[in-house]
PDB file of N, CA and C in Angstrom:
ATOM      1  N   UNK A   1     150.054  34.907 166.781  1.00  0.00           N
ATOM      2  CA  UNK A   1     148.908  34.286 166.142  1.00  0.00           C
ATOM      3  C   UNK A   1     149.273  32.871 165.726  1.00  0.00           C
ATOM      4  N   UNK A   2     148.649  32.127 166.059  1.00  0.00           N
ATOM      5  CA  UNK A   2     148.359  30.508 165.810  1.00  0.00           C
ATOM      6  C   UNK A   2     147.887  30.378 164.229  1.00  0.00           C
ATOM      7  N   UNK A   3     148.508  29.868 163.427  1.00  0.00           N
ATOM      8  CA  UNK A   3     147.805  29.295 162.819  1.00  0.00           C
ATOM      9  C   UNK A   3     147.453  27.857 162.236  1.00  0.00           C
ATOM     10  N   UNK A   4     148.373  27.311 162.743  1.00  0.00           N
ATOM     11  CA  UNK A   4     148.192  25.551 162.651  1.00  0.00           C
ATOM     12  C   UNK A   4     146.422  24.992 163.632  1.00  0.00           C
ATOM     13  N   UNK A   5     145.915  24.683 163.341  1.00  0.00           N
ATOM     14  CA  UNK A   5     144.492  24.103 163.563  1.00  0.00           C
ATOM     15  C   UNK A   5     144.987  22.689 165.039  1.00  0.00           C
ATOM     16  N   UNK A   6     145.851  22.065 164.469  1.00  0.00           N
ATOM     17  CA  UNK A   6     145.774  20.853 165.278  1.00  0.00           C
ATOM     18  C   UNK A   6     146.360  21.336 166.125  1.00  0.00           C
ATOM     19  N   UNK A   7     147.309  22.420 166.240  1.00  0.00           N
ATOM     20  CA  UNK A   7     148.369  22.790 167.710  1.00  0.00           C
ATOM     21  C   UNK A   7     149.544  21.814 167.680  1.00  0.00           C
ATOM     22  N   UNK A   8     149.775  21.276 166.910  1.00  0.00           N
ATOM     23  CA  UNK A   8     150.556  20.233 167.065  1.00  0.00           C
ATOM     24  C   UNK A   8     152.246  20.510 166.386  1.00  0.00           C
ATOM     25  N   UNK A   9     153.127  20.773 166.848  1.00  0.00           N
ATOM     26  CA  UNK A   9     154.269  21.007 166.059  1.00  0.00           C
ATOM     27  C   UNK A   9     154.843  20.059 164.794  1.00  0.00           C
ATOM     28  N   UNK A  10     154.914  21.104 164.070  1.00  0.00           N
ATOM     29  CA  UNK A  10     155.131  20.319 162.789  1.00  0.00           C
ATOM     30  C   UNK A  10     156.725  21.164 161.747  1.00  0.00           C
ATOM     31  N   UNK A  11     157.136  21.286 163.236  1.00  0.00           N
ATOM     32  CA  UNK A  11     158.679  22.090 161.986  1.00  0.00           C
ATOM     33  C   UNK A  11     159.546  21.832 163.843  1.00  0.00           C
ATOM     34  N   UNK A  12     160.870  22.163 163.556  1.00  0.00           N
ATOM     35  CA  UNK A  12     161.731  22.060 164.962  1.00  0.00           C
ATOM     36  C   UNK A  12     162.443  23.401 164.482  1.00  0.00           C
ATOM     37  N   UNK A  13     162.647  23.975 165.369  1.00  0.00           N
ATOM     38  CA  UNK A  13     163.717  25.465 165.487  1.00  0.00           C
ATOM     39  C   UNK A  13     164.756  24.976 166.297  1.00  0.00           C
ATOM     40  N   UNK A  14     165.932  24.648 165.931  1.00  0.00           N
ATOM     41  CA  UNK A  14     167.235  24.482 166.734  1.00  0.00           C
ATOM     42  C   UNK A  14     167.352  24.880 167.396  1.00  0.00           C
ATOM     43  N   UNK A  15     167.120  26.406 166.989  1.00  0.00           N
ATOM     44  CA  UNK A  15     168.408  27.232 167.972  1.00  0.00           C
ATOM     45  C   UNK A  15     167.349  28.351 168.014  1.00  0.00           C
ATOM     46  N   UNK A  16     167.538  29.490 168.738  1.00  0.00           N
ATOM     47  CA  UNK A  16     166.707  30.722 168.875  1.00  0.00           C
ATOM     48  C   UNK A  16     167.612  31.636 167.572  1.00  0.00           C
ATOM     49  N   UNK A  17     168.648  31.673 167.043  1.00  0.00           N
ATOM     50  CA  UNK A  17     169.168  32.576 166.132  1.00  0.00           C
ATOM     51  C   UNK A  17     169.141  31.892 165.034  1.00  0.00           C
ATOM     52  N   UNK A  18     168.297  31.143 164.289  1.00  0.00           N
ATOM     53  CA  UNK A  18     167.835  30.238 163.478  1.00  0.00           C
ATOM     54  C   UNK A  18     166.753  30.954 162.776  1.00  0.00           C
ATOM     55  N   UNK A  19     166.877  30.678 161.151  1.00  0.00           N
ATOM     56  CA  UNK A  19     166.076  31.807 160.540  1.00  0.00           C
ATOM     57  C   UNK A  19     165.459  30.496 159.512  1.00  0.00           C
ATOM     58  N   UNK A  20     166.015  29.335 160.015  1.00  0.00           N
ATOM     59  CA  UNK A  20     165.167  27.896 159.220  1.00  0.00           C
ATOM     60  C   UNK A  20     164.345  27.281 160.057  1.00  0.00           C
ATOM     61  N   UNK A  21     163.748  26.099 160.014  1.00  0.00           N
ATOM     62  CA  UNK A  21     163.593  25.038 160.895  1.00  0.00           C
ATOM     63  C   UNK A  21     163.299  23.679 160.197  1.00  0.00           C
ATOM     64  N   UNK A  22     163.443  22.658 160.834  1.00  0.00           N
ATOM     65  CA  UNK A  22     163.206  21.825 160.187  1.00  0.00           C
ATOM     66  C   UNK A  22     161.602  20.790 159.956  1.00  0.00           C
ATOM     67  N   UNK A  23     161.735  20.222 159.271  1.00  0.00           N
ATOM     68  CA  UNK A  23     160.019  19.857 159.076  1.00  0.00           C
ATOM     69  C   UNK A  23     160.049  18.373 159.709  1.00  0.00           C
ATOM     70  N   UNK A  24     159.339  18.239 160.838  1.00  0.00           N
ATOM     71  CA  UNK A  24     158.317  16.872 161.173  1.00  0.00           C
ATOM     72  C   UNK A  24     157.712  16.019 160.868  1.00  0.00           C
ATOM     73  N   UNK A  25     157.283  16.572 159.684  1.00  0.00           N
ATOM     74  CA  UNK A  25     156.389  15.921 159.196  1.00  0.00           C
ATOM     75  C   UNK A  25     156.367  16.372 157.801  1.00  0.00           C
ATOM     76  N   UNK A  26     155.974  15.686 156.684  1.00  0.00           N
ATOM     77  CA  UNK A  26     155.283  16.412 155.073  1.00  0.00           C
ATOM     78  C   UNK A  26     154.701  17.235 155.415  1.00  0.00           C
ATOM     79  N   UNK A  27     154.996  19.078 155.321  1.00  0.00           N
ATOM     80  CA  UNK A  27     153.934  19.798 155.253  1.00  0.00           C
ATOM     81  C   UNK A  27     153.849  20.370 153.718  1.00  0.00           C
ATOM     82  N   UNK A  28     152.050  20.308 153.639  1.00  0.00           N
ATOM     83  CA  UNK A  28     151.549  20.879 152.508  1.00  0.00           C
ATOM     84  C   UNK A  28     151.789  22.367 152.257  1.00  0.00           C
ATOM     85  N   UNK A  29     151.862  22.813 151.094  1.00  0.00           N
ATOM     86  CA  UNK A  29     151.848  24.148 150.384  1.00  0.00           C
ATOM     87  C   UNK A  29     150.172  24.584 150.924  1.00  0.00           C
ATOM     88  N   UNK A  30     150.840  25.787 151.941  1.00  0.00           N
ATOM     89  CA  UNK A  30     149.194  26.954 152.594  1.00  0.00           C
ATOM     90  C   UNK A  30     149.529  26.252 153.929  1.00  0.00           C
ATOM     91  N   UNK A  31     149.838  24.841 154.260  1.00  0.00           N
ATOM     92  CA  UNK A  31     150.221  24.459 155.856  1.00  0.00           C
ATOM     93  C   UNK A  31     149.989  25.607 156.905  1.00  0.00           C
ATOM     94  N   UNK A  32     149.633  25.975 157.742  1.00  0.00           N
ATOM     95  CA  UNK A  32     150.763  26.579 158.765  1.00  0.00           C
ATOM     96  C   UNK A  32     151.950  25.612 159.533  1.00  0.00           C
ATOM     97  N   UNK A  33     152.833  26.612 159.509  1.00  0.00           N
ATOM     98  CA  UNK A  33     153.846  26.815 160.076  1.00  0.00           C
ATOM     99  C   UNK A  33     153.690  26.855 161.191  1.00  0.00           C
ATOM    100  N   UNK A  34     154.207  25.248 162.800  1.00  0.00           N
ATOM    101  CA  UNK A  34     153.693  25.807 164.007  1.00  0.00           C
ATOM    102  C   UNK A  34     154.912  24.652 164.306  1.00  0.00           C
ATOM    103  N   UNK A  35     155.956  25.856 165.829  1.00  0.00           N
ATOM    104  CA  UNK A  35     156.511  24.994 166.443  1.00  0.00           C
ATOM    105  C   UNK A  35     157.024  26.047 167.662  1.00  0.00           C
ATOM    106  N   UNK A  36     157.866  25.680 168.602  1.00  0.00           N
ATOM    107  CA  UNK A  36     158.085  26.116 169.836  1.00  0.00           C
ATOM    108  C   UNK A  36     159.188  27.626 169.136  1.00  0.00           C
ATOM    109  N   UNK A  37     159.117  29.085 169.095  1.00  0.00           N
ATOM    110  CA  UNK A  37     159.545  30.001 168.529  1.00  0.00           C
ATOM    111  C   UNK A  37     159.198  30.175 167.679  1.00  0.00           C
ATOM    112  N   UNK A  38     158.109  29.905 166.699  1.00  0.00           N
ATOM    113  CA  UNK A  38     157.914  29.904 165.586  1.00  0.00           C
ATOM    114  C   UNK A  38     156.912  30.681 165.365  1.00  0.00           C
ATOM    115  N   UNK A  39     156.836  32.230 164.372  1.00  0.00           N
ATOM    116  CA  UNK A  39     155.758  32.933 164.190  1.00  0.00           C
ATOM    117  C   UNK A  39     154.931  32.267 162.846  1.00  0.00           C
ATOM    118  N   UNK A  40     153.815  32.969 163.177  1.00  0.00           N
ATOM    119  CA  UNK A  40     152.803  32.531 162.253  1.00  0.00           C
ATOM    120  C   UNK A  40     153.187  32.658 160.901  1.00  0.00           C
ATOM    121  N   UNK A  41     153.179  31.397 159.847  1.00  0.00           N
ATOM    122  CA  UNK A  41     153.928  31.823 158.864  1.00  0.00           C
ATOM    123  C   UNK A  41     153.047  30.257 157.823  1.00  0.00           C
ATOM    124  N   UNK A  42     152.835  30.866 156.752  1.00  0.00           N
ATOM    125  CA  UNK A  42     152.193  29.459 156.052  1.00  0.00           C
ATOM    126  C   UNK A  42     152.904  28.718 155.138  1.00  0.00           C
ATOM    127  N   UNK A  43     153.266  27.425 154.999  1.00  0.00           N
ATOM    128  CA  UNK A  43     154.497  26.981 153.842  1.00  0.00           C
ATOM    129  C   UNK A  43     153.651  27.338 152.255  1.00  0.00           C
ATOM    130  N   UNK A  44     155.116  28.017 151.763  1.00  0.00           N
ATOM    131  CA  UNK A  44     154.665  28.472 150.519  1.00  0.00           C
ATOM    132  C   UNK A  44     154.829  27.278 149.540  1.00  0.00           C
ATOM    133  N   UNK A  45     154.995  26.086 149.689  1.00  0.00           N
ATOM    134  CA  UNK A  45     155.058  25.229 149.071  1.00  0.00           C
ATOM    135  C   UNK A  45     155.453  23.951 149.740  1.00  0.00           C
ATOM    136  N   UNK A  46     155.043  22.676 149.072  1.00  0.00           N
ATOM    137  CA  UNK A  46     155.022  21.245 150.084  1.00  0.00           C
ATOM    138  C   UNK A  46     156.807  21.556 150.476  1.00  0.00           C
ATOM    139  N   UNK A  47     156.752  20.876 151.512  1.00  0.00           N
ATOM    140  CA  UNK A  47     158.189  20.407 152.271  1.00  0.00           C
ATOM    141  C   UNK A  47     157.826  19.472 152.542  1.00  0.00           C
ATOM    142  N   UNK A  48     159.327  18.725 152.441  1.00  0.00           N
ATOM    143  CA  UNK A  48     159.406  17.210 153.106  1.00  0.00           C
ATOM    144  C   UNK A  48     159.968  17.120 154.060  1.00  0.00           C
ATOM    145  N   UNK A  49     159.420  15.703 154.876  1.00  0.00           N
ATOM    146  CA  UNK A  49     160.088  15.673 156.142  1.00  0.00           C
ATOM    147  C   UNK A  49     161.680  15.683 156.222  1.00  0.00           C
ATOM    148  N   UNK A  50     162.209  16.415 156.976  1.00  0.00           N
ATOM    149  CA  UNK A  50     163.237  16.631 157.301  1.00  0.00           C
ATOM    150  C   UNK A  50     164.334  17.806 156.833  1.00  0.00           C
ATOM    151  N   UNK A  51     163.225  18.344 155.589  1.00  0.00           N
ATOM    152  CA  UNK A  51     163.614  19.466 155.197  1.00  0.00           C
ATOM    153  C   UNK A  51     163.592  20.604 155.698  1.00  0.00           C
ATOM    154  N   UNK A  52     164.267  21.957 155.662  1.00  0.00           N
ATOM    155  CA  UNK A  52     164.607  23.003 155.962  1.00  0.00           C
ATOM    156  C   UNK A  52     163.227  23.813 155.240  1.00  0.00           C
ATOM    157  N   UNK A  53     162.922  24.994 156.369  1.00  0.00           N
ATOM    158  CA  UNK A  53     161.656  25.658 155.549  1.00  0.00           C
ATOM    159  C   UNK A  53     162.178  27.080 156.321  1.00  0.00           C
ATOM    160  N   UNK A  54     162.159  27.998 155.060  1.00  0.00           N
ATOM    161  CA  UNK A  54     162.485  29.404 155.568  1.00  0.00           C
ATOM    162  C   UNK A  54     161.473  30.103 157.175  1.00  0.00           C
ATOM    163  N   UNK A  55     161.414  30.479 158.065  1.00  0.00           N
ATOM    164  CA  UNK A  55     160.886  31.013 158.878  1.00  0.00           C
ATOM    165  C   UNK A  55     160.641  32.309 158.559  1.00  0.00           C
ATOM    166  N   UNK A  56     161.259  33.489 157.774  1.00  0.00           N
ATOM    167  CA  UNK A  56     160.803  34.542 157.804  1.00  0.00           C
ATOM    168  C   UNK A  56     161.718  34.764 156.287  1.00  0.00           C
ATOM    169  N   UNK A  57     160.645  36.163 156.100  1.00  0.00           N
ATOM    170  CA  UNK A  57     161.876  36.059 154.210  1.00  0.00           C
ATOM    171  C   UNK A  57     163.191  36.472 154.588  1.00  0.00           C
ATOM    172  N   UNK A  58     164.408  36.028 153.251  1.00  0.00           N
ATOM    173  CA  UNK A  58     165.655  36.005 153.512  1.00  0.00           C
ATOM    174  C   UNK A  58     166.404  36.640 152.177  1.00  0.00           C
ATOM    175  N   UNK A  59     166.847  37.711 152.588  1.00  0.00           N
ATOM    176  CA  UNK A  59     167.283  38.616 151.399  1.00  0.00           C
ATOM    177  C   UNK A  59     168.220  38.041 150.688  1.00  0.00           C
ATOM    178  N   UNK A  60     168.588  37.873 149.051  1.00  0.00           N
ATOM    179  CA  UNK A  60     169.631  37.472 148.858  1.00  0.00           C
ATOM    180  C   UNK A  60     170.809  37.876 149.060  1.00  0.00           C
ATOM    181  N   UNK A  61     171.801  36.759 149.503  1.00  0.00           N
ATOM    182  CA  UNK A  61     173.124  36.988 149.906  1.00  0.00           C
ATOM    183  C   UNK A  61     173.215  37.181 151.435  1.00  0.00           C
ATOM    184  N   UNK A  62     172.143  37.127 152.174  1.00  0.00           N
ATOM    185  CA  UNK A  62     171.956  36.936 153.375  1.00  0.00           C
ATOM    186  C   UNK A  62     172.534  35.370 154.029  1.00  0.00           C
ATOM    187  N   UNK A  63     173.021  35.358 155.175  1.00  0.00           N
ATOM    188  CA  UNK A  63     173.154  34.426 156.228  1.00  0.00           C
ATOM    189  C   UNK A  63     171.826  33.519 156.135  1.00  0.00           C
ATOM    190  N   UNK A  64     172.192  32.149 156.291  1.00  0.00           N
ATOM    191  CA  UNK A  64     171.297  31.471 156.906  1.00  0.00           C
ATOM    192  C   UNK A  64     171.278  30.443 158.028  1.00  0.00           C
ATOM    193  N   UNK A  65     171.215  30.499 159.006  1.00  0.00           N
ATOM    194  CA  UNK A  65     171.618  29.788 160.034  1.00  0.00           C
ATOM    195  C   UNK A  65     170.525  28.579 160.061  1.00  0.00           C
ATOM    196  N   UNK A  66     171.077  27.672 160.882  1.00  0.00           N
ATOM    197  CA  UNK A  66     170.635  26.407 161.371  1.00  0.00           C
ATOM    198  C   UNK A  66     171.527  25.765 162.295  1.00  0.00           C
ATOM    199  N   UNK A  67     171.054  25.469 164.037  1.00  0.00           N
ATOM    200  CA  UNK A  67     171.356  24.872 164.601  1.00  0.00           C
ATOM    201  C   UNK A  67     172.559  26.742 165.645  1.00  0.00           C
ATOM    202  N   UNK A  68     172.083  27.487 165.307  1.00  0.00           N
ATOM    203  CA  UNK A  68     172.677  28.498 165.570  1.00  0.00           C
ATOM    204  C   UNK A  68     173.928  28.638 164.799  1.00  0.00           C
ATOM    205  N   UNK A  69     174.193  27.718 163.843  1.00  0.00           N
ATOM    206  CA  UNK A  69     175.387  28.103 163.016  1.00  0.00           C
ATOM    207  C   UNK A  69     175.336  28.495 161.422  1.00  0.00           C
ATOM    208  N   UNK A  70     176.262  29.758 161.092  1.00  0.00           N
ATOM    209  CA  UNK A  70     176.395  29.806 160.061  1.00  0.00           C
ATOM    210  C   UNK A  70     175.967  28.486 159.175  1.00  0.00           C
ATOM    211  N   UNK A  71     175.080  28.253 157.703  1.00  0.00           N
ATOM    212  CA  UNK A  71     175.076  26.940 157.226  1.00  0.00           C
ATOM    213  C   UNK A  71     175.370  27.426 155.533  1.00  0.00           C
ATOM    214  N   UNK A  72     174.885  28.454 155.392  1.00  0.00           N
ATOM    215  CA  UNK A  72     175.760  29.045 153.752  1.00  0.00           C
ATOM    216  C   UNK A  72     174.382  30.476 153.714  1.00  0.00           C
ATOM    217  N   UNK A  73     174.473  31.331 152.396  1.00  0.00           N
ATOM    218  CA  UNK A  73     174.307  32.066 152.069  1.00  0.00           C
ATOM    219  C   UNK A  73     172.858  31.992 150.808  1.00  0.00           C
ATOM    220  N   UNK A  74     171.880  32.736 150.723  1.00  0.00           N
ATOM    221  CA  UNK A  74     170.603  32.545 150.275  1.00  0.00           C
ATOM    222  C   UNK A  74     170.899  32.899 148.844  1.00  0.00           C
ATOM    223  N   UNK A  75     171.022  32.082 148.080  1.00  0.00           N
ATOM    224  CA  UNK A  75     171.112  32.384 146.741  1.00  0.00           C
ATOM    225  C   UNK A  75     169.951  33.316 145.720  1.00  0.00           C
ATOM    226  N   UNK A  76     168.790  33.311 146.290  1.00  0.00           N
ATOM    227  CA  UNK A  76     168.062  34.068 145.832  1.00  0.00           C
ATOM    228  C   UNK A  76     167.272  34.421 146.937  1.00  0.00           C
ATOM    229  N   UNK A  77     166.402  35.267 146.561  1.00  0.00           N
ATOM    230  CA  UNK A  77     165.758  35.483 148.035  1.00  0.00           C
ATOM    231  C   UNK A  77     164.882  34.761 148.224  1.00  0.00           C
ATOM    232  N   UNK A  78     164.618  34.504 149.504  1.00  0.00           N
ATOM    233  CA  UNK A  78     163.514  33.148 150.054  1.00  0.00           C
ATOM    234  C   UNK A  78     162.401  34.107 150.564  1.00  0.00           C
ATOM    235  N   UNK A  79     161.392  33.804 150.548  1.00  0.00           N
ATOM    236  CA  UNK A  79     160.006  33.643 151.162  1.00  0.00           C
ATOM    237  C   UNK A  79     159.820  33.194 152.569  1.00  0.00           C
ATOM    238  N   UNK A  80     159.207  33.787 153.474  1.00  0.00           N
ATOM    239  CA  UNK A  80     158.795  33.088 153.946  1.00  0.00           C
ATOM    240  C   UNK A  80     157.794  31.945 154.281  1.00  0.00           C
ATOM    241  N   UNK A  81     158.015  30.683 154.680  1.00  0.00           N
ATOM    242  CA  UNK A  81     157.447  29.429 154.418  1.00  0.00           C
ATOM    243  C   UNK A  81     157.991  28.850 153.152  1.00  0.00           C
ATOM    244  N   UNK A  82     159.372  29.167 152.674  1.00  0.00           N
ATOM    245  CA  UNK A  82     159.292  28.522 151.586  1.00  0.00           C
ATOM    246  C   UNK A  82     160.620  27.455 152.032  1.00  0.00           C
ATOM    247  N   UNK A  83     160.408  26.405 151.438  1.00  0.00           N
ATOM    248  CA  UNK A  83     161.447  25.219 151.359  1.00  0.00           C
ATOM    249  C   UNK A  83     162.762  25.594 151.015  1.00  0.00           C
ATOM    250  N   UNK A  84     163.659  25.181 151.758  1.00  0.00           N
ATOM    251  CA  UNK A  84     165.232  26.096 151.912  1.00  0.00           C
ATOM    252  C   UNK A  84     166.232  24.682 151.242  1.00  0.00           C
ATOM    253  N   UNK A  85     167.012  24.788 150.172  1.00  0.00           N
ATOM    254  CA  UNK A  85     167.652  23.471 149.732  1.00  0.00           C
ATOM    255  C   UNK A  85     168.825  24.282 149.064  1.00  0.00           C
ATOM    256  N   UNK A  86     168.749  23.004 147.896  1.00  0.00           N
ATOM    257  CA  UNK A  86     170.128  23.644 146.910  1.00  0.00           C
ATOM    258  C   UNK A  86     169.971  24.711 146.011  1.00  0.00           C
ATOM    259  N   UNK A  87     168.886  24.775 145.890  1.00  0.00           N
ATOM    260  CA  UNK A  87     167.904  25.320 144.599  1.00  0.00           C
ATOM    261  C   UNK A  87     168.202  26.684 145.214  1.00  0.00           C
ATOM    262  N   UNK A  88     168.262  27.394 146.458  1.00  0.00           N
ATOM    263  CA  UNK A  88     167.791  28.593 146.970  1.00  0.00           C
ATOM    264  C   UNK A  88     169.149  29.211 147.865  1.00  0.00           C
ATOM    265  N   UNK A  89     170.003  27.872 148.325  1.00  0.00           N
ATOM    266  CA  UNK A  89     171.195  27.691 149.757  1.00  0.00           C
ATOM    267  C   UNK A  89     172.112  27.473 148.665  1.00  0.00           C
ATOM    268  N   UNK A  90     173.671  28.586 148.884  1.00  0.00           N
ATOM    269  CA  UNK A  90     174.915  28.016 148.873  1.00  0.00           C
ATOM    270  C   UNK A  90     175.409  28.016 150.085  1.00  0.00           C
ATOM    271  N   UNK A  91     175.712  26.496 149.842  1.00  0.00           N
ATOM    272  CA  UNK A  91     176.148  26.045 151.182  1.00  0.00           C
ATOM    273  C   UNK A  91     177.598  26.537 151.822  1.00  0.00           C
ATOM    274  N   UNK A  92     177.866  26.414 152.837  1.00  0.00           N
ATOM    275  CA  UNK A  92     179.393  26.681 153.593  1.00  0.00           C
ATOM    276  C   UNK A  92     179.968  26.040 153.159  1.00  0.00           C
ATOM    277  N   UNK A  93     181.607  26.278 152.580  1.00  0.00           N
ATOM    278  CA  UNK A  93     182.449  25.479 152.352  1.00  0.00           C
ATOM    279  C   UNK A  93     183.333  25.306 153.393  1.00  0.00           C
TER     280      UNK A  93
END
């Protein structure tokens, strides 16, 4: 299911074992979520360009990949569509 209106990609998925992606553009909080692998999913809150936005929810203490690589561990649990940072990511040391 589609739900972005314009069709237009507005997040990048690295890798296919990627449980982030990154944002294109400012997307608004309710957005959809639309890019090449990407299920229907609405941002639960604004993201900025270039930021990381959860793709599907992420249990805490779970893996989070980006770019197909390990990138650190979900400090609390994420949402899906929700903005992925420091606030939520301990990062890999």
């Amino acid at each position: 299911m589609n739900l972005n209106e314009s069709h237009l990609p507005n997040v990048l998925r690295l890798h296919p074992d990627d449980n982030v992606a990154v944002a294109l553009v400012d997307v608004a909080e309710g957005t959809a979520i639309f890019g090449v692998g990407v299920d229907a999913v609405r941002a639960a809150g604004d993201i900025q360009i270039c930021h990381k936005v959860s793709l599907r929810a992420i249990e805490v203490g779970a893996d989070i990949r980006k770019y197909g690589q390990f990138i650190g561990k979900a400090k609390h649990a994420i949402q899906a569509g929700e903005h992925v940072h420091d606030h939520n990511l301990q990062p890999q040391l």
